[in-house]
C-alpha atoms as a PDB file:
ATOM      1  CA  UNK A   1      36.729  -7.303  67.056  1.00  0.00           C
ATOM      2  CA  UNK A   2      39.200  -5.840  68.886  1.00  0.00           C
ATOM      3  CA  UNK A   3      39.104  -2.719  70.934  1.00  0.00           C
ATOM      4  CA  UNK A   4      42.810  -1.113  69.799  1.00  0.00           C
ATOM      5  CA  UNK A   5      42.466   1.957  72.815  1.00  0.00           C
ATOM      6  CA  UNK A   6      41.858  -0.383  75.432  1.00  0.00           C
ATOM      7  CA  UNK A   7      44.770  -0.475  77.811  1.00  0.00           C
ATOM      8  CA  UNK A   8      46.850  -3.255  77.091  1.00  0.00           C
ATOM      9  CA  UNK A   9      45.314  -4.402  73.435  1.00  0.00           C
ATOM     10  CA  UNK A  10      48.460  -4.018  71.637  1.00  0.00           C
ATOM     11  CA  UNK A  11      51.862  -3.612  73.012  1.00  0.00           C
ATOM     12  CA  UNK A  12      54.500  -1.564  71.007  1.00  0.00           C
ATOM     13  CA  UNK A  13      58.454  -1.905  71.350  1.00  0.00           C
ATOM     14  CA  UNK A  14      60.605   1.017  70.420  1.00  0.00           C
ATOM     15  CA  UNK A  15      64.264   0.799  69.772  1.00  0.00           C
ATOM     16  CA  UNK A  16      66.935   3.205  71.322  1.00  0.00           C
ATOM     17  CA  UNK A  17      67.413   4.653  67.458  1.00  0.00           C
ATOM     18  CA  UNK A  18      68.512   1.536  64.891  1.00  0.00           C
ATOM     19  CA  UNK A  19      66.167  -1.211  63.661  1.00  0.00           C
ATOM     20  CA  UNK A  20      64.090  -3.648  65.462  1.00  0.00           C
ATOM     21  CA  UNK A  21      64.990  -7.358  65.225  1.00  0.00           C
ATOM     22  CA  UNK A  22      62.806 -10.946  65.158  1.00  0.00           C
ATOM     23  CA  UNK A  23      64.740 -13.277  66.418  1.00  0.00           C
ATOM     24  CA  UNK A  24      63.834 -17.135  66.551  1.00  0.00           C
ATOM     25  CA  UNK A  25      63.624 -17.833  70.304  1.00  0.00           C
ATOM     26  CA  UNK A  26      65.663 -20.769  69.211  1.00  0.00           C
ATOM     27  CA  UNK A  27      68.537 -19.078  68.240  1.00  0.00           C
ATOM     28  CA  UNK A  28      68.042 -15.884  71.076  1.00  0.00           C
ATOM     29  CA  UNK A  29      71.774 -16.832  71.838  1.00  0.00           C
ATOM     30  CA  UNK A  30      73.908 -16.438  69.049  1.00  0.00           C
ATOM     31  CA  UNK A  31      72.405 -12.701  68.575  1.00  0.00           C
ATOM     32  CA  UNK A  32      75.402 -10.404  69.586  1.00  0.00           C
ATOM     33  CA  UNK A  33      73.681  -6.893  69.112  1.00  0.00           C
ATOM     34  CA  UNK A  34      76.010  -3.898  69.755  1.00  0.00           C
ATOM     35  CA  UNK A  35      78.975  -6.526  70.920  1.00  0.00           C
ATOM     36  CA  UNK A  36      81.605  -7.884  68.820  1.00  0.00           C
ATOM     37  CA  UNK A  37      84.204  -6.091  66.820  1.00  0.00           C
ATOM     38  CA  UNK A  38      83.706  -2.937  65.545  1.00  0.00           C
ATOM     39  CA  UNK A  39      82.210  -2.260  62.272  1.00  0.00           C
ATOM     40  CA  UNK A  40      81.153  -5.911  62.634  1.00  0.00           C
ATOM     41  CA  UNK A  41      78.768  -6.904  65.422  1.00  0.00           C
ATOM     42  CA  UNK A  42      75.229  -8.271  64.828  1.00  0.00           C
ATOM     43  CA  UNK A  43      74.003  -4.724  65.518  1.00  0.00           C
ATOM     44  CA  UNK A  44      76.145  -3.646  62.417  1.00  0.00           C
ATOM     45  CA  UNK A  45      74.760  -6.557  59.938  1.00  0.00           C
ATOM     46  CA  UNK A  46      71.144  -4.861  60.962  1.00  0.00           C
ATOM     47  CA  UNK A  47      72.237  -1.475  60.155  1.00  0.00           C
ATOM     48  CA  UNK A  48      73.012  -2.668  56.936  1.00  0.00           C
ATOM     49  CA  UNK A  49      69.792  -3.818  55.686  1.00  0.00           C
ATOM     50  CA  UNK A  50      68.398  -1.813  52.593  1.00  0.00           C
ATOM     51  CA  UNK A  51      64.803  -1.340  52.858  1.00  0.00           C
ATOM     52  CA  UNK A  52      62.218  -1.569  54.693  1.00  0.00           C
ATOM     53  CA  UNK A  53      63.001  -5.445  55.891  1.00  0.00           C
ATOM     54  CA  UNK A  54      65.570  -8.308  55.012  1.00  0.00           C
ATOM     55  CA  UNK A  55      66.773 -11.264  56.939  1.00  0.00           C
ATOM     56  CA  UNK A  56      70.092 -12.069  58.478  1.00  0.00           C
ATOM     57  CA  UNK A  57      71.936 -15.449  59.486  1.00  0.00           C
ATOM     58  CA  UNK A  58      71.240 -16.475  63.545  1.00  0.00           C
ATOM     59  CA  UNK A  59      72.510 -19.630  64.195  1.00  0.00           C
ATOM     60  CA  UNK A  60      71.131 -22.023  62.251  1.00  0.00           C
ATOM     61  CA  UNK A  61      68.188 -19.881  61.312  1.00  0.00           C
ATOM     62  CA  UNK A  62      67.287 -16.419  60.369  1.00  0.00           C
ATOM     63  CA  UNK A  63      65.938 -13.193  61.503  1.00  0.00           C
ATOM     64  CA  UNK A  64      64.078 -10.584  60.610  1.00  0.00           C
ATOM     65  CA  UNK A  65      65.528  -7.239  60.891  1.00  0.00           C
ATOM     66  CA  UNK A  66      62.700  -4.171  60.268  1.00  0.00           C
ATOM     67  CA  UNK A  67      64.817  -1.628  58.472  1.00  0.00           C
ATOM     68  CA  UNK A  68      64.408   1.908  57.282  1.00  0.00           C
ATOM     69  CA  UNK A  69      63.697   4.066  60.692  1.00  0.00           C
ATOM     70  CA  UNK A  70      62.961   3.387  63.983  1.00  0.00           C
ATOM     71  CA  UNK A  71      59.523   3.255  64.618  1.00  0.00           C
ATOM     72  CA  UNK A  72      57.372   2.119  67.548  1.00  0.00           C
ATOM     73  CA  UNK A  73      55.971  -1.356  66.271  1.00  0.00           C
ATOM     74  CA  UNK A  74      52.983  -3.896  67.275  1.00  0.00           C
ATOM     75  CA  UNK A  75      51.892  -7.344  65.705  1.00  0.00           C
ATOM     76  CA  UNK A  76      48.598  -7.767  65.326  1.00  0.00           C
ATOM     77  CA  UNK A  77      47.842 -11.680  65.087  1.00  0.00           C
ATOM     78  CA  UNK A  78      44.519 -10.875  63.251  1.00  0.00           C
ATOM     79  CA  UNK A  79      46.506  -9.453  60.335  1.00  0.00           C
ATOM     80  CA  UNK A  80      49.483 -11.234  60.435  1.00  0.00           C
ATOM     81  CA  UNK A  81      51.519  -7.987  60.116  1.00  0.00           C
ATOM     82  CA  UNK A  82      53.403  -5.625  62.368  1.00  0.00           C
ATOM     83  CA  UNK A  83      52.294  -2.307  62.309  1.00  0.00           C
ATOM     84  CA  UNK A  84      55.352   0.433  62.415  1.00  0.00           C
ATOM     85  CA  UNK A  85      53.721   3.952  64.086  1.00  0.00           C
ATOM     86  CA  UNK A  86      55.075   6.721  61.169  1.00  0.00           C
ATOM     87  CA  UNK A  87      52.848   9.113  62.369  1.00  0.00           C
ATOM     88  CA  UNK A  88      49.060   9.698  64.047  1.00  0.00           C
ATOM     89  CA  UNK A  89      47.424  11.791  66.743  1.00  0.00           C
ATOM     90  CA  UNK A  90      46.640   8.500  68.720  1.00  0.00           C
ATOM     91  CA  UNK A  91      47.487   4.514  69.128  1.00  0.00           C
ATOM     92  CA  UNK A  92      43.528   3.996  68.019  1.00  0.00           C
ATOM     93  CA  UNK A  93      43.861   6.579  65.134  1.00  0.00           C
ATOM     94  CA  UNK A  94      46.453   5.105  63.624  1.00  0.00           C
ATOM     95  CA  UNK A  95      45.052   1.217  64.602  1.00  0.00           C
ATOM     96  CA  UNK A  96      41.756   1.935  62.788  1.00  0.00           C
ATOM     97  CA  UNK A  97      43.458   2.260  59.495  1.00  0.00           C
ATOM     98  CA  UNK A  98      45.184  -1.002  59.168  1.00  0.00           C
ATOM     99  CA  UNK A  99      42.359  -2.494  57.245  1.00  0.00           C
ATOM    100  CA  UNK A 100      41.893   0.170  54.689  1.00  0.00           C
ATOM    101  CA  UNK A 101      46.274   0.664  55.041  1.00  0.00           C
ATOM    102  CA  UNK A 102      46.078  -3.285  53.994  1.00  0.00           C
ATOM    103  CA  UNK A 103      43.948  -2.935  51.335  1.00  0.00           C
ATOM    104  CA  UNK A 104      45.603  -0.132  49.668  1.00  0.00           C
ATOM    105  CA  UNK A 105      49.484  -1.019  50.248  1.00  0.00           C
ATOM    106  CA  UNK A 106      52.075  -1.157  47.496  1.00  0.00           C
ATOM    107  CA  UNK A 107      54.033  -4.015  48.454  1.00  0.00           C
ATOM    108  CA  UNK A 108      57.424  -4.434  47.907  1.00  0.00           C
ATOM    109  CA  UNK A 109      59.446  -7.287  47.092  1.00  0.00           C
ATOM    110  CA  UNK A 110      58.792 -10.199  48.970  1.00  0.00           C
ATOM    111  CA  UNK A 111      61.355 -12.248  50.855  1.00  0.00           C
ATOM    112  CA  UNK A 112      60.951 -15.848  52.081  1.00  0.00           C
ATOM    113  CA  UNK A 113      61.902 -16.587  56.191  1.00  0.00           C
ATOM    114  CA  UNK A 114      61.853 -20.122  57.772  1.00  0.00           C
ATOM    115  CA  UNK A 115      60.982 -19.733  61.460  1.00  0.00           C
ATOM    116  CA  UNK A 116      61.153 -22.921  64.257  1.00  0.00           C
ATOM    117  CA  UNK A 117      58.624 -21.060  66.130  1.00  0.00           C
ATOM    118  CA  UNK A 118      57.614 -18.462  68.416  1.00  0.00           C
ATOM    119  CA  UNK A 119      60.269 -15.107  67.648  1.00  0.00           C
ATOM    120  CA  UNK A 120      60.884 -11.855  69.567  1.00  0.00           C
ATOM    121  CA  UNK A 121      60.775  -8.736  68.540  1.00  0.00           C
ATOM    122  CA  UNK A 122      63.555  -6.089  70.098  1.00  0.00           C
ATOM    123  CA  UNK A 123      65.973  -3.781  69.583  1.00  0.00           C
ATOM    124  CA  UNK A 124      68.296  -5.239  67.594  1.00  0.00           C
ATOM    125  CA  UNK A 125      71.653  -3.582  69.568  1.00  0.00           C
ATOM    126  CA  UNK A 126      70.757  -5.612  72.485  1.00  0.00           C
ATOM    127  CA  UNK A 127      72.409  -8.887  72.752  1.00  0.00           C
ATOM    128  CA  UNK A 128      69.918 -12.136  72.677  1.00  0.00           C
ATOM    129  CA  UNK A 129      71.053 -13.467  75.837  1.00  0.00           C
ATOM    130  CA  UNK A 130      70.153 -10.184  77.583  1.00  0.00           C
ATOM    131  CA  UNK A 131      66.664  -9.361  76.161  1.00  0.00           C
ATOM    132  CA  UNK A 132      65.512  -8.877  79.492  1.00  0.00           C
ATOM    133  CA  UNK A 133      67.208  -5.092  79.950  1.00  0.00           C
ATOM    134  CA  UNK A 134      65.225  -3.535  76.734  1.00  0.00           C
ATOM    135  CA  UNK A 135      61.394  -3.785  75.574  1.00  0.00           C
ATOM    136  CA  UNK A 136      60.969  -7.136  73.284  1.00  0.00           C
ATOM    137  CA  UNK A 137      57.495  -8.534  71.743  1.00  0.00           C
ATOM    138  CA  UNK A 138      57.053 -12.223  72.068  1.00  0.00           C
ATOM    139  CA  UNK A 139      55.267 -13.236  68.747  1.00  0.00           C
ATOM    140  CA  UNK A 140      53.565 -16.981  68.274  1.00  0.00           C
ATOM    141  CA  UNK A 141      54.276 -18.028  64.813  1.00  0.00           C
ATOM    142  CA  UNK A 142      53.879 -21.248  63.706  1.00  0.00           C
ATOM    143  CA  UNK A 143      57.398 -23.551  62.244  1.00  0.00           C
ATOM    144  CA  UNK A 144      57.229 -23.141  58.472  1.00  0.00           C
ATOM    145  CA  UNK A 145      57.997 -20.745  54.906  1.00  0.00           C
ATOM    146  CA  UNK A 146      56.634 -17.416  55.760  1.00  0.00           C
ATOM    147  CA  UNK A 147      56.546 -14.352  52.788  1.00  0.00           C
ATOM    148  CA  UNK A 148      57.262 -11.212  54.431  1.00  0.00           C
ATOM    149  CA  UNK A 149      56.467  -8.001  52.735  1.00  0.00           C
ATOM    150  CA  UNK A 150      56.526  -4.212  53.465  1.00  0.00           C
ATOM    151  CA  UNK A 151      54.940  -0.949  52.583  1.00  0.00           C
ATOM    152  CA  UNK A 152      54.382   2.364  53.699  1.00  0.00           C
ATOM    153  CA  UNK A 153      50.837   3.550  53.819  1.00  0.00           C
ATOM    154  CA  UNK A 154      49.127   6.923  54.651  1.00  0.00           C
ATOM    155  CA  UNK A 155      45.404   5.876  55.425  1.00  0.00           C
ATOM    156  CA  UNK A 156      44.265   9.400  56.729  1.00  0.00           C
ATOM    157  CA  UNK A 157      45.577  12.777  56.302  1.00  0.00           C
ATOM    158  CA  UNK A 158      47.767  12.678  59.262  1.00  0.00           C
ATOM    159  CA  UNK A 159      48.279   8.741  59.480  1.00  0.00           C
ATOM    160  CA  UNK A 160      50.992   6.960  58.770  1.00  0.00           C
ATOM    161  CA  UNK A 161      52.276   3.688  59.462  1.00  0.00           C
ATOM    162  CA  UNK A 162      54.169   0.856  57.990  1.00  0.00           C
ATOM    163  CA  UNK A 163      53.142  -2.530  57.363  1.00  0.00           C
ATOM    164  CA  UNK A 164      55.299  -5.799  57.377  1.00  0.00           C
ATOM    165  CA  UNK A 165      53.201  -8.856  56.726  1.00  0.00           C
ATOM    166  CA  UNK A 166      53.483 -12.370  57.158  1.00  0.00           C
ATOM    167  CA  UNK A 167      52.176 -14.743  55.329  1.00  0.00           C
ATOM    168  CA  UNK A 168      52.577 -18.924  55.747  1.00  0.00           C
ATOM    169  CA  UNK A 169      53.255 -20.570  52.737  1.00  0.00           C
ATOM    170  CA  UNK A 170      52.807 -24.249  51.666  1.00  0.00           C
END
């Protein structure tokens, strides 16, 4: 099992205030962020996104945009989920509950996403080509159908966190 408090476990990537992106490392390239004309850059197709996640046209792929609020997030391989921080008094606090959160969540409606691979997570203003100026989250996923689905959870009294979880399908 793994130790959640131990420096390094998990590594989080915030956003400078709009919604997080996965992009196919694939298709890194043809994600504009912020640039582009206005009212109509990538940045502005995230923004967009009702709910807590939907999925956008990259290339000649997709990505997966995290909606709802900013939120420091993780992915936790175990799982198969990122883990948004809502609110805790500590990284292993809030860590600790992702079984019971898992058990307990009220899922929303699924979605289906087609990856080619590995995807990184970032802020989604940042352009692709230039991931290398903001925090980003290199995630190993496996080509193939993935359901993704979300839900808030409050495992504790003062815990909450949301959930995004992928799972591989057939």
């Amino acid at each position: 099992m793994v130790r959640y408090a131990e420096a390094g476990a998990v590594e989080w990537v915030e956003s400078g205030g709009g919604p997080l992106i996965a992009v196919p490392e694939t298709v890194l390239p043809f994600w504009a962020g912020a640039d582009g004309e206005e009212n109509a850059s990538d940045y502005d197709r995230a923004c967009e996104v009702d709910g807590f996640v939907g999925l956008l046209p990259v290339g000649d792929s997709a990505a997966l945009v995290l909606g709802d609020e900013p939120a420091a997030t993780a992915y936790l391989p175990e799982h198969g989920t990122f883990v948004r921080w809502w609110a805790a008094n500590s990284e292993d606090e809030l860590l600790s509950g992702v079984p019971a959160a898992l058990a307990a969540a009220d899922w929303g409606q699924e979605v289906h996403w087609v990856v080619p691979g590995p995807v990184v997570l970032f802020d989604s203003a940042f352009p692709g080509g230039e991931t290398q100026r903001t925090e980003t989250l290199r995630v190993e996923l496996a080509p193939g159908r993935y359901a993704v689905r979300a839900a808030n959870v409050q495992p504790g009294p003062e815990t909450w966190l949301g959930l995004v979880q992928l799972r591989s399908l057939p």
